[in-house]
Protein backbone atom coordinates (compact mmCIF):
# COMPACT_ATOMS: atom_id res chain seq x y z
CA UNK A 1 42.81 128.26 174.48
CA UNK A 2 46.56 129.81 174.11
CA UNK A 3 47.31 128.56 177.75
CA UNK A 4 46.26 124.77 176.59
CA UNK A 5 48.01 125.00 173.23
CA UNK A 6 51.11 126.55 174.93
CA UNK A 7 51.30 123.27 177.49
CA UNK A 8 50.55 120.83 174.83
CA UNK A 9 53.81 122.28 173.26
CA UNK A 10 55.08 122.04 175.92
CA UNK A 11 54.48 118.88 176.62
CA UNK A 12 55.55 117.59 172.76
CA UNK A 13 58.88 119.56 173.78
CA UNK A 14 59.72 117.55 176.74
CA UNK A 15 58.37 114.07 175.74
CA UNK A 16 60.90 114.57 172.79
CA UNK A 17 63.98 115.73 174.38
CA UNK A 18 63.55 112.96 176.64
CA UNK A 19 63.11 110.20 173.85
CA UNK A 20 66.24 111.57 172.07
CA UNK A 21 68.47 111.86 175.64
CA UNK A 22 67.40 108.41 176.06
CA UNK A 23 68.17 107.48 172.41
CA UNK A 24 71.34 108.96 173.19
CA UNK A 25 72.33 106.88 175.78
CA UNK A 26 74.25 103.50 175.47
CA UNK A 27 73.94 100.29 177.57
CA UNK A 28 76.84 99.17 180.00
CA UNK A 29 77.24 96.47 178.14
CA UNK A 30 77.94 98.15 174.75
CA UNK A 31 80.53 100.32 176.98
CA UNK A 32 82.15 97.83 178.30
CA UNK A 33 82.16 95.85 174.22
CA UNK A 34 83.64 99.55 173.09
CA UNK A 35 86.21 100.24 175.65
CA UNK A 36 87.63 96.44 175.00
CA UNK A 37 87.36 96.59 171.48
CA UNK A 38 89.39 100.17 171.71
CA UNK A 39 91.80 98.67 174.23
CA UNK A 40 92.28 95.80 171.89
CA UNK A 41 93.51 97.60 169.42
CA UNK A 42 95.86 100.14 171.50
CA UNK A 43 97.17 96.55 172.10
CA UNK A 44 97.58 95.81 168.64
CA UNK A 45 99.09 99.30 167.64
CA UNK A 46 101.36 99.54 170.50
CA UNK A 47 102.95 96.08 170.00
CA UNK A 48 103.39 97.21 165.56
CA UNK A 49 104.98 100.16 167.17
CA UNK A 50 107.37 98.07 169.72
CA UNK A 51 108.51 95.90 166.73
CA UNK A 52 108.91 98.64 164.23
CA UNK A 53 111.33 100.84 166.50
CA UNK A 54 113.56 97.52 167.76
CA UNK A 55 113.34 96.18 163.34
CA UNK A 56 113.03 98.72 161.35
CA UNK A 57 114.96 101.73 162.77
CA UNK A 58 119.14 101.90 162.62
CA UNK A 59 120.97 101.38 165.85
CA UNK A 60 121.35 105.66 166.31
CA UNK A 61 118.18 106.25 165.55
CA UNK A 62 116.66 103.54 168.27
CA UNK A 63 118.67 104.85 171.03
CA UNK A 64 117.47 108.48 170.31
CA UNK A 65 113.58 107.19 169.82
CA UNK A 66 113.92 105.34 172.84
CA UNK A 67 115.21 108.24 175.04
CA UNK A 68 112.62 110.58 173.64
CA UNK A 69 109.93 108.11 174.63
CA UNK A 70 111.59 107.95 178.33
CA UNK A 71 110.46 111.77 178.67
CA UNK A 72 113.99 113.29 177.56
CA UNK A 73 114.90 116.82 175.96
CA UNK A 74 116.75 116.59 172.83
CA UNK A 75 119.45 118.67 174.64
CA UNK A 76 119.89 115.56 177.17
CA UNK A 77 119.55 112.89 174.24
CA UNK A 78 122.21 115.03 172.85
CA UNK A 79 124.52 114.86 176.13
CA UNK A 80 124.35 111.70 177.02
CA UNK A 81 124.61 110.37 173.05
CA UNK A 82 127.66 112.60 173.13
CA UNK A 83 126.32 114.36 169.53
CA UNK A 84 124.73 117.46 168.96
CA UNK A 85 121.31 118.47 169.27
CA UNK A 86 120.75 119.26 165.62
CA UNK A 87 122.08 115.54 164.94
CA UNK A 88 119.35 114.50 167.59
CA UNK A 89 116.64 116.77 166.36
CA UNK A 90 117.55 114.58 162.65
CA UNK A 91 117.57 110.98 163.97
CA UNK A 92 114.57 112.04 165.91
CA UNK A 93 112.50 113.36 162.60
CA UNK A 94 114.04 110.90 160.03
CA UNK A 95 112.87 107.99 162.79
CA UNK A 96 109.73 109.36 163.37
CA UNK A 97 109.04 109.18 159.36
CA UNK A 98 110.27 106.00 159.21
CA UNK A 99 107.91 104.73 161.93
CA UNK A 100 104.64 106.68 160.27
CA UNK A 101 105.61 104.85 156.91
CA UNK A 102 105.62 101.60 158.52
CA UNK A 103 102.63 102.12 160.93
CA UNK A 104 100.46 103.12 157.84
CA UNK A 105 102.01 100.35 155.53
């Protein structure tokens, strides 16, 4: 009697973590729906972003954004701006509030 009972169990065990992993799963067609809805509105966010840094940003402050984006230390912002790297490190911050008040607007 304990052997059946302990298979039945079992069996109840299995039958339901294989209902909820297939519960779990999605369709490729809601992927595909999800990942173009997401890209969509990367899109969308990227091209608010684009505008706000070449609008809303002073002239300083767009150079310094756009050389940080390009992959470069504030200490080579700072040499090639010809300004120091605490004035950098400022644009940089003050910009980057800017932008977040504007993205969130």
């Amino acid at each position: 009697m304990s052997r059946r009972r302990e298979s039945e169990f079992a069996e109840i065990l299995v039958d339901r973590l294989l209902l909820e992993s297939f519960a779990n799963e999605q369709s490729a067609y809601h992927r595909i729906d999800a990942e173009a809805a997401r890209s969509e509105r990367l899109d969308k966010y990227r091209s608010k972003l684009k505008y706000h840094i070449n609008h809303s940003l002073s002239p300083r402050q767009k150079q310094v954004i756009k050389h940080y984006l390009s992959g470069k230390k504030e200490r080579e912002i700072a040499h090639i701006l010809g300004i120091t790297q605490q004035v950098v490190n400022i644009y940089k911050h003050r910009a980057i509030k800017k932008l977040q008040d504007k993205m969130t607007a």
